[in-house]
C-alpha atoms as a PDB file:
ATOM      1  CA  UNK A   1     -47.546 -55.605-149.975  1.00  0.00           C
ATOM      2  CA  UNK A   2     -47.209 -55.281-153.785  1.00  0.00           C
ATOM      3  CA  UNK A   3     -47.768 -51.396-153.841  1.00  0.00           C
ATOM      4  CA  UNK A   4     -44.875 -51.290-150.718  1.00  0.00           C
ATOM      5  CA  UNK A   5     -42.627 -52.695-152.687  1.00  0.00           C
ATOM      6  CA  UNK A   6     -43.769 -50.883-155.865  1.00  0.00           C
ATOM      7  CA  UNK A   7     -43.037 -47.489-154.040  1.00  0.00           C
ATOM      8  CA  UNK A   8     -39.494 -48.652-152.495  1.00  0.00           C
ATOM      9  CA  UNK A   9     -38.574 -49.427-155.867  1.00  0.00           C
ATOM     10  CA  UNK A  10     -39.531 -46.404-157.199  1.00  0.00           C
ATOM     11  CA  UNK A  11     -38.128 -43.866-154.652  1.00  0.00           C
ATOM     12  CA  UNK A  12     -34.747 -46.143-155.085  1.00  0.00           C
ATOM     13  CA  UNK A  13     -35.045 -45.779-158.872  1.00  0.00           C
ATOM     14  CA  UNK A  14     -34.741 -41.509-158.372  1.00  0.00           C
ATOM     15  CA  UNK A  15     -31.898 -42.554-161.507  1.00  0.00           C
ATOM     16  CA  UNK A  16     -30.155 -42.306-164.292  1.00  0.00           C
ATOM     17  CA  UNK A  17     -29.548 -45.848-166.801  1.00  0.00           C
ATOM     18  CA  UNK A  18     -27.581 -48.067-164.911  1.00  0.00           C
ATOM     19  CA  UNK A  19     -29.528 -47.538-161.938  1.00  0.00           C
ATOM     20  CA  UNK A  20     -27.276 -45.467-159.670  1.00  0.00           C
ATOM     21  CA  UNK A  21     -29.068 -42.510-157.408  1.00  0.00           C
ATOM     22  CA  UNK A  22     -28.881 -39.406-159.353  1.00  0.00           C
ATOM     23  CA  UNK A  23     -29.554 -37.838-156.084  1.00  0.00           C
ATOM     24  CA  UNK A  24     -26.223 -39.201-154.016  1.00  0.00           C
ATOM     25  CA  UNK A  25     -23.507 -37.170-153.869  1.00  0.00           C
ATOM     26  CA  UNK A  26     -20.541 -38.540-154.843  1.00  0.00           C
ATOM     27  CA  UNK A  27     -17.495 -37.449-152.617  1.00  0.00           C
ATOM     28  CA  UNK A  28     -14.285 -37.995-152.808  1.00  0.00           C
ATOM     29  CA  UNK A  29     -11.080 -38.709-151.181  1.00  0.00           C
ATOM     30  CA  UNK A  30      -8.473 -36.541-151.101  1.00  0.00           C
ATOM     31  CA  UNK A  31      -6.282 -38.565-149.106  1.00  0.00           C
ATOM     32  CA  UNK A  32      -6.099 -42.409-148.593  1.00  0.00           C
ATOM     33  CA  UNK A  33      -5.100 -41.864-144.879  1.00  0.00           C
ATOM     34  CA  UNK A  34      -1.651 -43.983-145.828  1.00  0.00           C
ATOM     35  CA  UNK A  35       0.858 -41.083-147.605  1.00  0.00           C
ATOM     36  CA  UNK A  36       1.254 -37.765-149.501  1.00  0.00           C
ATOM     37  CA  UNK A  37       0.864 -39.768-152.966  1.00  0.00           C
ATOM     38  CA  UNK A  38      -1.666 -37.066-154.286  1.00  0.00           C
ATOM     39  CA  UNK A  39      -0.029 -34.018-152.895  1.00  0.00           C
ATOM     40  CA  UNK A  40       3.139 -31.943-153.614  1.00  0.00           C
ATOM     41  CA  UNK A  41       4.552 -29.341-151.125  1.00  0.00           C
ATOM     42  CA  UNK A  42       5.893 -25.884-151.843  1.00  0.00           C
ATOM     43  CA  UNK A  43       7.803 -24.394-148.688  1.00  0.00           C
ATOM     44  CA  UNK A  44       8.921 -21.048-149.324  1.00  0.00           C
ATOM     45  CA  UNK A  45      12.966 -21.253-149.690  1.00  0.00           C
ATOM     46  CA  UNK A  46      12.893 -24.637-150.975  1.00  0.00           C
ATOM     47  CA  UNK A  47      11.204 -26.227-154.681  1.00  0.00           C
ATOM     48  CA  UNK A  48       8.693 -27.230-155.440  1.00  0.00           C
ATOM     49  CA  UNK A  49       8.295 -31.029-153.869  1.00  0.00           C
ATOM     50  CA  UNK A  50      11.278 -30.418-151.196  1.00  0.00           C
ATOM     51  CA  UNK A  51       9.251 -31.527-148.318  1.00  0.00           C
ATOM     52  CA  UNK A  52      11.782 -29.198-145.798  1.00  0.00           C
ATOM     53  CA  UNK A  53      11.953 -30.788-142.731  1.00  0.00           C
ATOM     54  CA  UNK A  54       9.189 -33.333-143.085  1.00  0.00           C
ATOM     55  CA  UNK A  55       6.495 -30.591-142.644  1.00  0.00           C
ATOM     56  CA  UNK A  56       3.792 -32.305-144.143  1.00  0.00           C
ATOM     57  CA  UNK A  57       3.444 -35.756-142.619  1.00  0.00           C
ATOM     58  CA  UNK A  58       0.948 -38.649-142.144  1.00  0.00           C
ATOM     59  CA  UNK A  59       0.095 -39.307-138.698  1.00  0.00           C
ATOM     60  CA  UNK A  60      -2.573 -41.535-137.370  1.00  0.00           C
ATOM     61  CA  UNK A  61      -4.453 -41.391-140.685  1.00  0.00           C
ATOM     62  CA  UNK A  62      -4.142 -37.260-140.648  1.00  0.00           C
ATOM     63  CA  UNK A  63      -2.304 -35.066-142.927  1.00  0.00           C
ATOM     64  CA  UNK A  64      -0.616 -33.224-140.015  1.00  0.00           C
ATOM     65  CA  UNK A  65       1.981 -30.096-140.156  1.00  0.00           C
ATOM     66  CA  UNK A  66       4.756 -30.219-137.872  1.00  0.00           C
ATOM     67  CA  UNK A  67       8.045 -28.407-137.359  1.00  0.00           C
ATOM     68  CA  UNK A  68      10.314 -30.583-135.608  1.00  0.00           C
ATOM     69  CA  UNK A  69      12.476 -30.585-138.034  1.00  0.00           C
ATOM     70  CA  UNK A  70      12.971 -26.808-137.865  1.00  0.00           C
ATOM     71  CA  UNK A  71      15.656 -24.764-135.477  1.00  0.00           C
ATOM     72  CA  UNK A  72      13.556 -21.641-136.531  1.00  0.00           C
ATOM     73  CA  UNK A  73      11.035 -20.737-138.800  1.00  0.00           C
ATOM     74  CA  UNK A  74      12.454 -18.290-140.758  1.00  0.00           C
ATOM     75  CA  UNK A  75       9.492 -17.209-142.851  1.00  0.00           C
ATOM     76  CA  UNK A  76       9.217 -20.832-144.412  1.00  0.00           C
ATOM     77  CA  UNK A  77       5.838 -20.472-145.419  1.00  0.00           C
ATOM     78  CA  UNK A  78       4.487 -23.986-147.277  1.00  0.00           C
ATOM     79  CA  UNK A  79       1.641 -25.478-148.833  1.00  0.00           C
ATOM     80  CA  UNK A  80       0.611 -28.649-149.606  1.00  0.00           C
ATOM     81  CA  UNK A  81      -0.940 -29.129-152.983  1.00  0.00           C
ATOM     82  CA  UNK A  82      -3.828 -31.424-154.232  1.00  0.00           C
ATOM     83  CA  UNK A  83      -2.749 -33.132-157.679  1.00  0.00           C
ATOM     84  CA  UNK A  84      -6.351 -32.222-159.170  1.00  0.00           C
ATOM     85  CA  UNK A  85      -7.777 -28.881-160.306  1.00  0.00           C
ATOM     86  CA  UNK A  86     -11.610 -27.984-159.809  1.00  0.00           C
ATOM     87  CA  UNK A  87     -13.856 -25.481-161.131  1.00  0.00           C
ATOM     88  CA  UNK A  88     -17.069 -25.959-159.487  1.00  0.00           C
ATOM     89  CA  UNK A  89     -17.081 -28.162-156.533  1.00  0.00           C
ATOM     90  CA  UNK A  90     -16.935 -28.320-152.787  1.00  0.00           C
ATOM     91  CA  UNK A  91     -14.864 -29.137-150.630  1.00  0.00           C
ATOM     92  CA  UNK A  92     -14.931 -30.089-146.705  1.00  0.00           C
ATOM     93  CA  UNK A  93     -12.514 -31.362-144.083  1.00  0.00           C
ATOM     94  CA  UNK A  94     -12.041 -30.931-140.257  1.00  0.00           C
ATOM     95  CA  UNK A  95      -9.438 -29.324-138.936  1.00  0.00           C
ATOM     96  CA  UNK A  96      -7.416 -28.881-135.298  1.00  0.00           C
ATOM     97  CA  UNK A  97      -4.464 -26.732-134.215  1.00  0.00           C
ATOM     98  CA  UNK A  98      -2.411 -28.505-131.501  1.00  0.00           C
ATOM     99  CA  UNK A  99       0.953 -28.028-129.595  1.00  0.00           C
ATOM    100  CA  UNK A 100       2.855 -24.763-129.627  1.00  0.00           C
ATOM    101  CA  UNK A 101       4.109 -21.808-132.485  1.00  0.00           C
ATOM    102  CA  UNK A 102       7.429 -22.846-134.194  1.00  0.00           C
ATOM    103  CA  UNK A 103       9.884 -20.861-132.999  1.00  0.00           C
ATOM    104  CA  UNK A 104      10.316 -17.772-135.231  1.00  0.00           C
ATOM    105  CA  UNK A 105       6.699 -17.941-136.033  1.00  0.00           C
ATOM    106  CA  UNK A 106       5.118 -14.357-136.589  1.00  0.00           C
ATOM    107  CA  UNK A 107       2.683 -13.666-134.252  1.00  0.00           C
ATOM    108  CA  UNK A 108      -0.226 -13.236-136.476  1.00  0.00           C
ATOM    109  CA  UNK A 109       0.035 -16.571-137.647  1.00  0.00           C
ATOM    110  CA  UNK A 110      -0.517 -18.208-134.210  1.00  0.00           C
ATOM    111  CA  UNK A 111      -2.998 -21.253-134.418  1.00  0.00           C
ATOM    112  CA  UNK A 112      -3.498 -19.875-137.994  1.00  0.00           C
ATOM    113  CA  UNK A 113      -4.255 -22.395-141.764  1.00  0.00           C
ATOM    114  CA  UNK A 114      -6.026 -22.092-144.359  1.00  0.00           C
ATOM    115  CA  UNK A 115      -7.242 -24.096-147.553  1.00  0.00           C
ATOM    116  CA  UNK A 116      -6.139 -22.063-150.845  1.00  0.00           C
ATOM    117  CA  UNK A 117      -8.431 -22.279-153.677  1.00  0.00           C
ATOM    118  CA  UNK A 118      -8.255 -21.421-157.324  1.00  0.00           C
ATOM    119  CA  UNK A 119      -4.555 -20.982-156.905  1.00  0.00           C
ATOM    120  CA  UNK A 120      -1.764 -21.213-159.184  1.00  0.00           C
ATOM    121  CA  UNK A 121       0.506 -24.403-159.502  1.00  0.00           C
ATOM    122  CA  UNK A 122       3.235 -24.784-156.905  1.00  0.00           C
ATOM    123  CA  UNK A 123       5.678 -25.072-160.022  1.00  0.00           C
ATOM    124  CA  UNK A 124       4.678 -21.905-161.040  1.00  0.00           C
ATOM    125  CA  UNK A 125       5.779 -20.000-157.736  1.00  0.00           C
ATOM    126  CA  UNK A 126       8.690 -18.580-157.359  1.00  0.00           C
ATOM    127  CA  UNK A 127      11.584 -20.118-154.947  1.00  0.00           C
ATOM    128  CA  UNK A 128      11.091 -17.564-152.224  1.00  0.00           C
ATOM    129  CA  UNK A 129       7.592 -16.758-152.948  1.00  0.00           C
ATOM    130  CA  UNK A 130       5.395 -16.617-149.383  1.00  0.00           C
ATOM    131  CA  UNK A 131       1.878 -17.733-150.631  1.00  0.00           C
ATOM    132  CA  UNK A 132       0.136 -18.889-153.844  1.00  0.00           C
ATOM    133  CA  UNK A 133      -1.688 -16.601-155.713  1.00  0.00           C
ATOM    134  CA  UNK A 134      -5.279 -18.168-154.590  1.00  0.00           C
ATOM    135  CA  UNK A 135      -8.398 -17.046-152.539  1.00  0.00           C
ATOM    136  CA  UNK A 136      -7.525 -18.181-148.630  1.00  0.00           C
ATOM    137  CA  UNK A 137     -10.217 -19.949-146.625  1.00  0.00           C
ATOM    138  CA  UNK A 138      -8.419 -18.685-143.479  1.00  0.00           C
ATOM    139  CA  UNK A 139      -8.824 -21.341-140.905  1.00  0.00           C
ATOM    140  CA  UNK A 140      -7.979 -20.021-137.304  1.00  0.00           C
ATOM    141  CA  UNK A 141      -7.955 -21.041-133.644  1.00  0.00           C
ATOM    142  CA  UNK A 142      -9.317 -19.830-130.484  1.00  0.00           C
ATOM    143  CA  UNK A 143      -6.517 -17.774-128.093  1.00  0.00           C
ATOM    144  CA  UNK A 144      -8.966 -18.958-124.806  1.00  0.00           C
ATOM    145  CA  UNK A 145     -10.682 -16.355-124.228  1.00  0.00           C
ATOM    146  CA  UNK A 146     -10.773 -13.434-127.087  1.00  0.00           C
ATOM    147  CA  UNK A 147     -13.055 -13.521-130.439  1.00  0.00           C
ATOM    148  CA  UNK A 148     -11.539 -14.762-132.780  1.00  0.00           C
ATOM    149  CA  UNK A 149     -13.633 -15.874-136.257  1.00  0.00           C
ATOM    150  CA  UNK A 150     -12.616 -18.921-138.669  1.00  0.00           C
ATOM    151  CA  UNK A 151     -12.965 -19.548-141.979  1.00  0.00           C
ATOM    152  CA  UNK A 152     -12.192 -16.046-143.179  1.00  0.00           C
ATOM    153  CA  UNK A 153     -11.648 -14.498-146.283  1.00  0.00           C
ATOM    154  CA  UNK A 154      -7.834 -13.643-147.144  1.00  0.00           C
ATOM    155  CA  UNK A 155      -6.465 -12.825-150.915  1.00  0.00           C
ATOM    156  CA  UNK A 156      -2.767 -13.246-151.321  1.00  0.00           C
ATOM    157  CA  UNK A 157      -2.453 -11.500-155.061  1.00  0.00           C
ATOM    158  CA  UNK A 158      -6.028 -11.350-155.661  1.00  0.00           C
ATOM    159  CA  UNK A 159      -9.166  -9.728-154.678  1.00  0.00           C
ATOM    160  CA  UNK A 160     -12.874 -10.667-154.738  1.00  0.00           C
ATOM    161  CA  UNK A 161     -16.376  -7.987-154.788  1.00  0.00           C
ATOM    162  CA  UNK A 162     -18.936  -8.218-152.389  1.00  0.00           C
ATOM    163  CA  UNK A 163     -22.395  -6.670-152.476  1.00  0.00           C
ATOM    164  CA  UNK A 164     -21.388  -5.853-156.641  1.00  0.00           C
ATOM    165  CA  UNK A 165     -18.118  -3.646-155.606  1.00  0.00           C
ATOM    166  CA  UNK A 166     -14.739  -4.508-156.036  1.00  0.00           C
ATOM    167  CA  UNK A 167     -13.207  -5.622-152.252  1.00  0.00           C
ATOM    168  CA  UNK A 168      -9.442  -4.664-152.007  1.00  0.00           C
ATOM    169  CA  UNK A 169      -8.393  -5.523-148.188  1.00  0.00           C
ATOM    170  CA  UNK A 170      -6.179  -8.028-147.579  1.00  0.00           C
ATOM    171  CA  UNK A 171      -8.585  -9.938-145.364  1.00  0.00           C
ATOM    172  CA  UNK A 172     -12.135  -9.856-143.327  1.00  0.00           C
ATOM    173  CA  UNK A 173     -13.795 -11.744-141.319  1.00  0.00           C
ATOM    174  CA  UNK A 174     -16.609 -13.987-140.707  1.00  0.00           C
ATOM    175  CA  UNK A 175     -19.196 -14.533-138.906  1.00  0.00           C
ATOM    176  CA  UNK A 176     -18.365 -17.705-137.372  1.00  0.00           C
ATOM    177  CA  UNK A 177     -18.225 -18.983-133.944  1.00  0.00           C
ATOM    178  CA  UNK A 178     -14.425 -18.685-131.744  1.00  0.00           C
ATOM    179  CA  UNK A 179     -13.566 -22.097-131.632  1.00  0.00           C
ATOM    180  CA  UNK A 180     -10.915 -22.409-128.715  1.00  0.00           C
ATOM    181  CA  UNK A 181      -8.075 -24.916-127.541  1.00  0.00           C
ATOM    182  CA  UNK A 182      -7.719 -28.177-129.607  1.00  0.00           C
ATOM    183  CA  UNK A 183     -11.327 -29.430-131.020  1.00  0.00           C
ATOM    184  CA  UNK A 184     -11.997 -30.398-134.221  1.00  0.00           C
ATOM    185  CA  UNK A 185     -13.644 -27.963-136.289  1.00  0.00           C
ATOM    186  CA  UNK A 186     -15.744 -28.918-139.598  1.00  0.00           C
ATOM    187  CA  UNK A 187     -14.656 -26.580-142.220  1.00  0.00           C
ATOM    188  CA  UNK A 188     -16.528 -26.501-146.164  1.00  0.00           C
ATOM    189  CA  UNK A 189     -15.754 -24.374-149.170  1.00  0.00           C
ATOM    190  CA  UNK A 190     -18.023 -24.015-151.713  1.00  0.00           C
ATOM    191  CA  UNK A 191     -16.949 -23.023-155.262  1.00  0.00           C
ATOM    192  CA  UNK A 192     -18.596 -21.968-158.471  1.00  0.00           C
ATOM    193  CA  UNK A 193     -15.891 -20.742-160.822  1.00  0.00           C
ATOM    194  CA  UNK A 194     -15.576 -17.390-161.295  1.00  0.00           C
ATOM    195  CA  UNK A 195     -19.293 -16.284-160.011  1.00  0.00           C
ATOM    196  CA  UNK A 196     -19.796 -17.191-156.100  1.00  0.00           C
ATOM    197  CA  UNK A 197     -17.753 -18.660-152.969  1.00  0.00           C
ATOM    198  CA  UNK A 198     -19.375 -19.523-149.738  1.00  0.00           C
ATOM    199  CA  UNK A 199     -17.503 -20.818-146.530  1.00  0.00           C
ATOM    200  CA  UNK A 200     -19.254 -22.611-143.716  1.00  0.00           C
ATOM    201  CA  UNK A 201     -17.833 -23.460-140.351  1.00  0.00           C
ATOM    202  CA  UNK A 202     -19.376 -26.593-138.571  1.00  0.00           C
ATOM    203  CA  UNK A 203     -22.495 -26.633-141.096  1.00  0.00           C
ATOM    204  CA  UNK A 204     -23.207 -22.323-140.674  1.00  0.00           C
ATOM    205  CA  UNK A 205     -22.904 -20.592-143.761  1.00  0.00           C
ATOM    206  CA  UNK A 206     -20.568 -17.151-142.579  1.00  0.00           C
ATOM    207  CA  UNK A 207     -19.759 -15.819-145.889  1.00  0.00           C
ATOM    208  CA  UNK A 208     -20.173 -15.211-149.366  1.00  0.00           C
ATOM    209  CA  UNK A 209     -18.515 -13.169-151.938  1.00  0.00           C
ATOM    210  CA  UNK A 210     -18.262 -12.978-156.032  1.00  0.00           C
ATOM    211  CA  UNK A 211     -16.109 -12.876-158.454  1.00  0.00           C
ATOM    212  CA  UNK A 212     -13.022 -13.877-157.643  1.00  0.00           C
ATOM    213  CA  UNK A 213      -9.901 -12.422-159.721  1.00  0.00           C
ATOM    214  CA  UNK A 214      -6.090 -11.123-160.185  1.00  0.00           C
ATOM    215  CA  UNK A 215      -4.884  -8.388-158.243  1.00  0.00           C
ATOM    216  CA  UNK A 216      -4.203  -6.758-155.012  1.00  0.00           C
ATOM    217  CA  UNK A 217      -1.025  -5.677-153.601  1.00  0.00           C
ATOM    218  CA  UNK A 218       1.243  -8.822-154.000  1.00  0.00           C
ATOM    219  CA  UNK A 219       0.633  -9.007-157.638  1.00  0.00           C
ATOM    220  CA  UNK A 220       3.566  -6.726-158.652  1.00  0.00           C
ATOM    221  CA  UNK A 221       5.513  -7.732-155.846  1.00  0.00           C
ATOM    222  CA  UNK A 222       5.267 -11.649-157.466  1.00  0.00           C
ATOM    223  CA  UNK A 223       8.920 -12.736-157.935  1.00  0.00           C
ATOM    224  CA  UNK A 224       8.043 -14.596-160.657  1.00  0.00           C
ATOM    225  CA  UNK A 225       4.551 -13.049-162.712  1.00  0.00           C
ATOM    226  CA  UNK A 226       1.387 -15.061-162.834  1.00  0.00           C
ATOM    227  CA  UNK A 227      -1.728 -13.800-164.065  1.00  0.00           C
ATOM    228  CA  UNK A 228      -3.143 -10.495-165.204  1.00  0.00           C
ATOM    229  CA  UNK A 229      -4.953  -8.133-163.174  1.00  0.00           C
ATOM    230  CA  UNK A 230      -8.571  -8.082-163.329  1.00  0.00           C
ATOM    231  CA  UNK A 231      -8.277 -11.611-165.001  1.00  0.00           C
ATOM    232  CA  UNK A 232     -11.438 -13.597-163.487  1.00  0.00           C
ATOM    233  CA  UNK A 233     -10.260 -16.903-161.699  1.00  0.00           C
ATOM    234  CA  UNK A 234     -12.406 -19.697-163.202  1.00  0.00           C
ATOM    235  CA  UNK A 235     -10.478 -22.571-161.295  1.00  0.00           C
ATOM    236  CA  UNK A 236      -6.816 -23.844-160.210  1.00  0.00           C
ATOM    237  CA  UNK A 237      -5.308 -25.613-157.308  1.00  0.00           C
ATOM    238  CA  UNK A 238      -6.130 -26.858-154.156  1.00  0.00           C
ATOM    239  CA  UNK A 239      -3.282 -26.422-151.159  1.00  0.00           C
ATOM    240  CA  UNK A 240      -3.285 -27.037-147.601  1.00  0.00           C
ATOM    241  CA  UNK A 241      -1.015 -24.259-145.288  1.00  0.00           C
ATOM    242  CA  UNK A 242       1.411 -24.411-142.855  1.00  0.00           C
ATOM    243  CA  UNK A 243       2.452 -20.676-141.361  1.00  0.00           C
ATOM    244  CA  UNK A 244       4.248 -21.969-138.152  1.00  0.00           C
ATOM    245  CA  UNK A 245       1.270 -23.559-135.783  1.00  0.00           C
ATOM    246  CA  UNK A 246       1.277 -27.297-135.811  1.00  0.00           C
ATOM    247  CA  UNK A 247      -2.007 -28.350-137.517  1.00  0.00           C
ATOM    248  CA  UNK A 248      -4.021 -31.640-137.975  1.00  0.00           C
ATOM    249  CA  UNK A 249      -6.382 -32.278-141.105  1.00  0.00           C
ATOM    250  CA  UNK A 250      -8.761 -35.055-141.455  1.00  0.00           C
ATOM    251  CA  UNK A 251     -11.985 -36.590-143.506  1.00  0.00           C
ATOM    252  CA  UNK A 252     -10.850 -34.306-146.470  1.00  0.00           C
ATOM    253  CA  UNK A 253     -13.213 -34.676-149.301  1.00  0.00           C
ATOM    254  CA  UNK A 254     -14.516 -32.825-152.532  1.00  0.00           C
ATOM    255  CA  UNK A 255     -18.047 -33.191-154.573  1.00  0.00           C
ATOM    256  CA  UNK A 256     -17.137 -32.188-158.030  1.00  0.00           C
ATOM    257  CA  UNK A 257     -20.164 -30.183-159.448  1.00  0.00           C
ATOM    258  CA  UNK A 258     -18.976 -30.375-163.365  1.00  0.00           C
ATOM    259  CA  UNK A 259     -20.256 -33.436-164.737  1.00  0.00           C
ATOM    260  CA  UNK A 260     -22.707 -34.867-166.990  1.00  0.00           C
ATOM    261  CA  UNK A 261     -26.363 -33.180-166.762  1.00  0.00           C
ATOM    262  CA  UNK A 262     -28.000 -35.607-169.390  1.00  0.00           C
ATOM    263  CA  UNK A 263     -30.719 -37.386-167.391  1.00  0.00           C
ATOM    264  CA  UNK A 264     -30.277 -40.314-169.949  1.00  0.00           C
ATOM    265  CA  UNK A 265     -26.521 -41.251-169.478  1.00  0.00           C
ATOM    266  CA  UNK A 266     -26.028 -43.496-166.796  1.00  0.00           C
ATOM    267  CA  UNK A 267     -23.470 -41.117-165.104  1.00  0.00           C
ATOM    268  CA  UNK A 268     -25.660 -38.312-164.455  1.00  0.00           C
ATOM    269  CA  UNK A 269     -25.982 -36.999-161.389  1.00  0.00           C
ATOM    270  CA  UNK A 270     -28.937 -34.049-160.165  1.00  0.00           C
ATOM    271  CA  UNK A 271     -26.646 -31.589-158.300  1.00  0.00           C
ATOM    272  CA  UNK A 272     -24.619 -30.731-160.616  1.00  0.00           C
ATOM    273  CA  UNK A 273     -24.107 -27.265-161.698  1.00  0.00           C
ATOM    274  CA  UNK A 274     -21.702 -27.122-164.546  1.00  0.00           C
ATOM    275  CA  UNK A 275     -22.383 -29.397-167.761  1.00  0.00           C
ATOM    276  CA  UNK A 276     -19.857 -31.300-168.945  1.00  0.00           C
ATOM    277  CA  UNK A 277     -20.904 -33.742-172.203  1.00  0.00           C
ATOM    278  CA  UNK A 278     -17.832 -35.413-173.183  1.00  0.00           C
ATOM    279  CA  UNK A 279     -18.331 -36.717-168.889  1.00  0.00           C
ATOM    280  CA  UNK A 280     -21.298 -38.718-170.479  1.00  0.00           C
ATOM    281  CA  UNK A 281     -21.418 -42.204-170.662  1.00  0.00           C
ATOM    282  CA  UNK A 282     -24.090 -44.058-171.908  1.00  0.00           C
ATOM    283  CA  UNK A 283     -25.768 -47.817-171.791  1.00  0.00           C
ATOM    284  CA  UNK A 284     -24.808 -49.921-174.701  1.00  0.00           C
ATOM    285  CA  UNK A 285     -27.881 -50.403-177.002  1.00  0.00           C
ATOM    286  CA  UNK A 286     -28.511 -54.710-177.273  1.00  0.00           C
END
């Protein structure tokens, strides 16, 4: 009975000084399920913060998209910013495209999202700039009965290499499952600076690219400049997209993997990739 409890304690001790796991993983909240209090939209047309039309709402504990508010689309492409930037992390949420196309919407962006990562701040954009600069997790919906892949790849002002050469289309595919009609898909990013990105779609890694940077055809076209090309993106915003589908977003969380690797503070944690010493905190001596 002694040794049981001997070995419990040990395999709950795995830890760092104050006794906390330094094998759990410590997600986060993006959203308390209440308001928008940690996000800022950017609708194309409008400033930055001009919620046009209520497009970003909170329904039923969801961050939802909707365009009631709209007579016609009219190109208002928006995004929905996270108040935090990350460097190495990941990040996961489910997602669901419901209802019908805005009227106006372009056809390409039928039961079409994405989550934009290492993009610039939505201050930074231009008025009538369409998208972020950022790397697009391209989150799409089933038609019923074509193929159609999710979590893509798509690079509004940027572009990424693959296999060691530099990859200049605007987008490409996965390898995902088609995920039709109005289920709720699992979607997870995974982000180490400027070396490797990996998406997964319900748990299935379906792809994986390096070196994410500056350029591609939109950078010139930028009505207001932001970054050089070639420049390596290291980090930058988080946004959430709405391109004229009405789209539902729930359990949206992020495991920051910068942090303190000192097995001696009590903050440490095993899984994380990017060291961070001023993170450290440390028991008071008696």
């Amino acid at each position: 009975m002694r040794f049981t409890l001997l070995f419990i304690m040990l395999a709950c001790f795995s830890v760092s000084g104050f006794g906390q796991n330094a094998n759990e993983e410590a997600w986060e909240s993006m959203f308390n399920g209440k308001d928008l209090s940690k996000w800022k939209p950017k609708i194309r047309n409008h400033a930055a913060g001009d919620n046009f039309g209520n497009t970003f709402r909170v329904e039923d504990g969801k961050i939802v998209v909707r365009y009631d508010g709209y007579d016609k689309f009219n190109e208002r492409f928006g995004h929905l910013f996270y108040y935090k930037q990350f460097n190495y992390y990941r990040i996961r949420l489910e997602y669901r495209f419901v209802g019908d196309q805005a009227n106006g919407g372009p056809g390409w962006a039928t039961r079409n999202s994405g989550i934009m990562v290492h993009g610039q701040t939505p201050e930074s954009m231009g008025k009538d700039q369409d998208f972020p600069v950022s790397i697009e997790v391209q989150l799409l919906g089933g038609d019923g009965k074509n193929k159609r892949t999710t979590c893509n790849l798509c690079t509004p002002g940027t572009n990424v290499e693959m296999n060691g050469k530099l990859f200049t289309p605007h987008c490409i595919n996965s390898k995902s499952e088609t995920y039709h009609g109005d289920q709720w898909v699992k979607a997870e990013v995974l982000v180490l600076s400027d070396s490797v990105i990996k998406h997964f779609a319900n748990g299935m890694e379906v792809l994986s690219y390096q070196k994410p940077q500056i350029g591609g055809g939109n950078v010139d076209a930028q009505e207001v400049k932001w970054g050089v090309d070639g420049q390596l993106l290291k980090g930058g915003t988080i946004s959430l997209q709405s391109e004229s589908h009405p789209v539902e977003f729930k359990n949206i969380e992020i495991l920051n993997l910068e942090g303190c690797m000192d097995p001696k503070a009590s903050n440490y944690k095993s899984y994380y990739i990017k060291s961070k010493p001023e993170d450290c905190i440390y028991k008071k001596k008696k």
